[in-house]
N, C-alpha and C. Protein backbone atom coordinates (compact mmCIF):
# COMPACT_ATOMS: atom_id res chain seq x y z
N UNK A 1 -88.00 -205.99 121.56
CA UNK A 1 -87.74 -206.70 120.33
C UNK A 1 -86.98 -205.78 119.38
N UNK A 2 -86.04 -206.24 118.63
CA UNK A 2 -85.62 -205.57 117.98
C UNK A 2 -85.84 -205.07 116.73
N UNK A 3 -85.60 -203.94 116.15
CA UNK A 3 -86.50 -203.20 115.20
C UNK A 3 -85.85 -203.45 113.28
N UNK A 4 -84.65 -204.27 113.50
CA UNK A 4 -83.81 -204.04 112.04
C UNK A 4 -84.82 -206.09 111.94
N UNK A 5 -85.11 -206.08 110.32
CA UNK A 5 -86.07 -207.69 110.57
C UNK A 5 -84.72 -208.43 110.27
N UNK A 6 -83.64 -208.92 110.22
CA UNK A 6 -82.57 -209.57 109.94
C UNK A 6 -82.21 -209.76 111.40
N UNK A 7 -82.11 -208.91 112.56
CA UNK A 7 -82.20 -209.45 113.65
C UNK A 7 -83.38 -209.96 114.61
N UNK A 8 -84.59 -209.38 114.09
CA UNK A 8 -85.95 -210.15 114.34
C UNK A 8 -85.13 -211.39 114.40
N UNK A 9 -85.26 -212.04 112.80
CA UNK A 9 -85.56 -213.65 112.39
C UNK A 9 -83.99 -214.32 113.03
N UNK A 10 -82.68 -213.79 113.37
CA UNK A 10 -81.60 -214.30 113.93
C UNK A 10 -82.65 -214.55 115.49
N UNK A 11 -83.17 -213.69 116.05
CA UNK A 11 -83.65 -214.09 117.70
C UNK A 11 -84.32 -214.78 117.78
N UNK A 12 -85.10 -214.81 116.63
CA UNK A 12 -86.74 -215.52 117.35
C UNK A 12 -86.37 -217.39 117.47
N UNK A 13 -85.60 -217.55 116.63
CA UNK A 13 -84.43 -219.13 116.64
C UNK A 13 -83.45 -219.46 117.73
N UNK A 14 -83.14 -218.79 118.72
CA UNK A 14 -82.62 -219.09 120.20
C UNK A 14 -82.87 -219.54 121.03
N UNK A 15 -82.75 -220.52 121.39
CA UNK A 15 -83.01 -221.58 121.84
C UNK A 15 -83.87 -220.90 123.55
N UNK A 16 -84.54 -221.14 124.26
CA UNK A 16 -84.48 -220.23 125.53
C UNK A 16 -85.27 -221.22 126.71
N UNK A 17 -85.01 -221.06 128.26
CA UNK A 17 -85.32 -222.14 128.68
C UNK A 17 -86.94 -222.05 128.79
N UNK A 18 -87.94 -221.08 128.46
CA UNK A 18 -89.31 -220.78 129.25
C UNK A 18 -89.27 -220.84 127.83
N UNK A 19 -90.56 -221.61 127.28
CA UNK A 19 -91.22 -221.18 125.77
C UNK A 19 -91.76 -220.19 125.34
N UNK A 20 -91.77 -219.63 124.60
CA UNK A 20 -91.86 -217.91 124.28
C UNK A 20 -93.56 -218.44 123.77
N UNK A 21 -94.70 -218.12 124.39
CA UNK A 21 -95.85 -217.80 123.94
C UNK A 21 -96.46 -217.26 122.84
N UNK A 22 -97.00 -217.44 121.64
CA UNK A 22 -97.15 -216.62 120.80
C UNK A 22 -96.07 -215.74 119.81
N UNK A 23 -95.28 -216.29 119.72
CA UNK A 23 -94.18 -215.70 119.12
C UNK A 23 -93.84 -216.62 118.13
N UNK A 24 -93.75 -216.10 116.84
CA UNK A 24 -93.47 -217.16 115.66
C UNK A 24 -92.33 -217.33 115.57
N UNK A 25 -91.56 -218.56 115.02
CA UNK A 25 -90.00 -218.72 114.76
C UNK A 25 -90.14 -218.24 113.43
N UNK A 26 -89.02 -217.38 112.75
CA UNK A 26 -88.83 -216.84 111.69
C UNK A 26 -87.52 -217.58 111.45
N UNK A 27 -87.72 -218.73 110.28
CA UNK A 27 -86.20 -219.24 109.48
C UNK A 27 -86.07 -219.06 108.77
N UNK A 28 -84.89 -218.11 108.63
CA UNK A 28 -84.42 -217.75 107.41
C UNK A 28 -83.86 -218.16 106.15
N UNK A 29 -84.71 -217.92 105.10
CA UNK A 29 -84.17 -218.77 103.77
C UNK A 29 -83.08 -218.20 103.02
N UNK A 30 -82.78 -219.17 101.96
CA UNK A 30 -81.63 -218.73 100.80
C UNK A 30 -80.21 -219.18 101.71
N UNK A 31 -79.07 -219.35 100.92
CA UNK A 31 -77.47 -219.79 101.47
C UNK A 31 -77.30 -219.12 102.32
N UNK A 32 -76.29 -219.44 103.09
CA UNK A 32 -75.25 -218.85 104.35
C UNK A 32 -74.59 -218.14 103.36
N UNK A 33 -74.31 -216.59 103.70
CA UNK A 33 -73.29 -215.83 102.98
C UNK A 33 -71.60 -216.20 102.87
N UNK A 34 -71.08 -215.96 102.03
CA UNK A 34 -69.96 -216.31 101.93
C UNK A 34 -68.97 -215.01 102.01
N UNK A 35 -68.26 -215.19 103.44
CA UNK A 35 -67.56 -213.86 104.25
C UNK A 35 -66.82 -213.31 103.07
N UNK A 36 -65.92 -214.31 102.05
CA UNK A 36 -65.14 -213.47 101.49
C UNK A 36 -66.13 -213.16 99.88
N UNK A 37 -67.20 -212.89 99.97
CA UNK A 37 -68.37 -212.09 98.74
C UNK A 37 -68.91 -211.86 99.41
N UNK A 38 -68.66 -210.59 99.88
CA UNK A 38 -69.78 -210.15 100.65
C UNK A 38 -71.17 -209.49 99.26
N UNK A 39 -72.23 -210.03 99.55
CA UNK A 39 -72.85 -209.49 98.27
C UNK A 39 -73.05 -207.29 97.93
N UNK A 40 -73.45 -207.13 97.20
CA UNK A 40 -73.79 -206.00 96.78
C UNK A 40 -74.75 -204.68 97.62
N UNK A 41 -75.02 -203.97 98.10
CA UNK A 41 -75.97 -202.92 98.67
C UNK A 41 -75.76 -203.28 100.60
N UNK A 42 -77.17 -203.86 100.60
CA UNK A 42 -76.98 -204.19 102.09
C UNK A 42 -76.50 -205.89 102.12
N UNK A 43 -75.71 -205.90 102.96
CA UNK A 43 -75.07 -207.34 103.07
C UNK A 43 -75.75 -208.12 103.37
N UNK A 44 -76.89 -208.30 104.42
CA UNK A 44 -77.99 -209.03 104.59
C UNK A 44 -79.15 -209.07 103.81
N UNK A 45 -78.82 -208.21 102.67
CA UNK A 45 -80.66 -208.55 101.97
C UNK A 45 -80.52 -209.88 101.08
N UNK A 46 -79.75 -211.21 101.27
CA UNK A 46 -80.36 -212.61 100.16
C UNK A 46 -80.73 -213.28 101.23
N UNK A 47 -80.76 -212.87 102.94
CA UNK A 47 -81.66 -213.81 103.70
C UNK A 47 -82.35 -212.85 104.45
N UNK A 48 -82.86 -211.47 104.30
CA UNK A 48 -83.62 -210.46 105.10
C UNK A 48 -85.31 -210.56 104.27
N UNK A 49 -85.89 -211.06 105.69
CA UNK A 49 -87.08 -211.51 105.01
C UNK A 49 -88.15 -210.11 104.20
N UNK A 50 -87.56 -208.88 105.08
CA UNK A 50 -88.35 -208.00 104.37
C UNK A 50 -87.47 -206.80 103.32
N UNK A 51 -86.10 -207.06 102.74
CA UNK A 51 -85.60 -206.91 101.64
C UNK A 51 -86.49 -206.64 100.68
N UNK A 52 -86.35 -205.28 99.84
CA UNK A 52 -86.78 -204.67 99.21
C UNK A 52 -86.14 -204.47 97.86
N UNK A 53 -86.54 -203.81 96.63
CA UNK A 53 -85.70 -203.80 95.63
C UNK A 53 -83.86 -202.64 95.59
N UNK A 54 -84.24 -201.69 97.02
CA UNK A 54 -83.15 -200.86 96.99
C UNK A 54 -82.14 -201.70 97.76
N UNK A 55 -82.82 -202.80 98.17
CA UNK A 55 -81.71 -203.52 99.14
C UNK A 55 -80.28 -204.07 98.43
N UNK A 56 -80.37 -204.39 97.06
CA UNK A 56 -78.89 -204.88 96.80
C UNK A 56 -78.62 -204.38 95.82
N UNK A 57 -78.91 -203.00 95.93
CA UNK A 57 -78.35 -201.73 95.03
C UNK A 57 -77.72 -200.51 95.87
N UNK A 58 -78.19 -199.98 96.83
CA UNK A 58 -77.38 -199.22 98.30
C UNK A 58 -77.27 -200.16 99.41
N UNK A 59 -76.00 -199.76 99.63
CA UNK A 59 -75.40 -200.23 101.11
C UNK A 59 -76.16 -198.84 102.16
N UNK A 60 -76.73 -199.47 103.10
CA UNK A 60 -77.39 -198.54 104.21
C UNK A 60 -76.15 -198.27 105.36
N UNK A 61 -75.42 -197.36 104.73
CA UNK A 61 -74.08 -196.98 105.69
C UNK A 61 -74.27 -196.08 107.00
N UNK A 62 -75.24 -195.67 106.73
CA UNK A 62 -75.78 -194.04 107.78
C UNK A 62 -76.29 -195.20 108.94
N UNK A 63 -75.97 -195.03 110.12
CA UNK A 63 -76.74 -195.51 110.99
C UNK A 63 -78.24 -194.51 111.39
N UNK A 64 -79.36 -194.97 111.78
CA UNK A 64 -80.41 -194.54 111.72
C UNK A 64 -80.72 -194.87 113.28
N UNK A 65 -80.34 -193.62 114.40
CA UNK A 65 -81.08 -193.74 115.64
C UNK A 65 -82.33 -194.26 115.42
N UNK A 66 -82.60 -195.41 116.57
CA UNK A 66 -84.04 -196.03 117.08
C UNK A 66 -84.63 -195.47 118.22
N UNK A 67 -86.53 -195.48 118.07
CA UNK A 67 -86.54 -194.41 119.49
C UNK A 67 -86.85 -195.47 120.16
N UNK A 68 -85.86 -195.92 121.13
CA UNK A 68 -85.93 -196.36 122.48
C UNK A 68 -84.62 -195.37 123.57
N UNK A 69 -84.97 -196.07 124.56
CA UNK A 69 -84.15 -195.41 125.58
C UNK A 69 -82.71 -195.77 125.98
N UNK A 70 -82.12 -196.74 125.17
CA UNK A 70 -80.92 -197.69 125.28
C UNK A 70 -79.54 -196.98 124.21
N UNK A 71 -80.20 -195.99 123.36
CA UNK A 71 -79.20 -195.36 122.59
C UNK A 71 -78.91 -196.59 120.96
N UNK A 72 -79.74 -197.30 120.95
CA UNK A 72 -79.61 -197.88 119.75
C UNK A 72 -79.93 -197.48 118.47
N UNK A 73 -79.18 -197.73 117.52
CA UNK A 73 -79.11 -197.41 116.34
C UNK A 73 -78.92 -198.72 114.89
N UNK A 74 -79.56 -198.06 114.09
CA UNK A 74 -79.64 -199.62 113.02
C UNK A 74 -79.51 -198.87 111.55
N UNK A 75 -78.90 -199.65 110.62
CA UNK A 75 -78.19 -199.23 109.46
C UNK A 75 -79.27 -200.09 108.13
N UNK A 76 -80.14 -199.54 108.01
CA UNK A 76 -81.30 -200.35 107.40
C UNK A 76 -82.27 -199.05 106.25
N UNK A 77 -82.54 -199.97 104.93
CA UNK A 77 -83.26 -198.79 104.43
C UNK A 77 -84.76 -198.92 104.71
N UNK A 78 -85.01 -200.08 105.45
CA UNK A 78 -86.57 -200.07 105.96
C UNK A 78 -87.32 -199.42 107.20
N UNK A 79 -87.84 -198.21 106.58
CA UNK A 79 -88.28 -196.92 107.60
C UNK A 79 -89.57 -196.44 106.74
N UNK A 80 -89.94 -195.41 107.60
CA UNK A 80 -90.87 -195.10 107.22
C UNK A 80 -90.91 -194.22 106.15
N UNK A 81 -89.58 -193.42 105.74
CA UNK A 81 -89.48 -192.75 104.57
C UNK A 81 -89.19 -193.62 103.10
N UNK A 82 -88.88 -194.84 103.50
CA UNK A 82 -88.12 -195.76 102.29
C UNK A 82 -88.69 -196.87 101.66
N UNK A 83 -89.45 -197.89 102.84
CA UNK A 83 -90.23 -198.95 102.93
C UNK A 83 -91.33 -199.11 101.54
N UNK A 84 -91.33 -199.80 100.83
CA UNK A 84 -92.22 -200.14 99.85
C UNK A 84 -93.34 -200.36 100.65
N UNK A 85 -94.54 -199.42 99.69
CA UNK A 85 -95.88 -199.55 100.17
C UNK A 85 -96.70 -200.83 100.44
N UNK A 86 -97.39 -200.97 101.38
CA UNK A 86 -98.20 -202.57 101.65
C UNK A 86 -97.60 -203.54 102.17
């Protein structure tokens, strides 16, 4: 599963032929972005369900290696150094 929550809630809505057990659909609220405004900080925080207050004040430009074994990496300020408490 993937670790950035903006691609969580894009997957868990894919249509798939075996029903996924226990797995909640996450739909995402607020407008479809509009390509030519892209908004302010991170581009996905007015439909990222766990968007924070630094989210549309810095753009998260640094990609941030993930530890898996696939070499993936995610551009997100929600980590364990950044993440609002609770």
């Amino acid at each position: 599963m993937p670790n950035h929550p903006y691609t969580r809630s894009l997957l868990s809505v894919v249509p798939t032929p075996y029903p996924r057990t226990g797995l909640k659909r996450e739909i995402l609220e607020g407008e479809l972005p509009d390509a030519s405004q892209v908004p302010s900080g991170c581009r996905f925080h007015p439909r990222c369900p766990q968007a924070f207050d630094r989210c549309p004040v810095d753009d998260p430009h640094e990609l941030i290696p993930v530890a898996d074994d696939l070499g993936h990496a995610r551009a997100c300020w929600l980590d364990e150094t950044t993440a609002p408490a609770g």
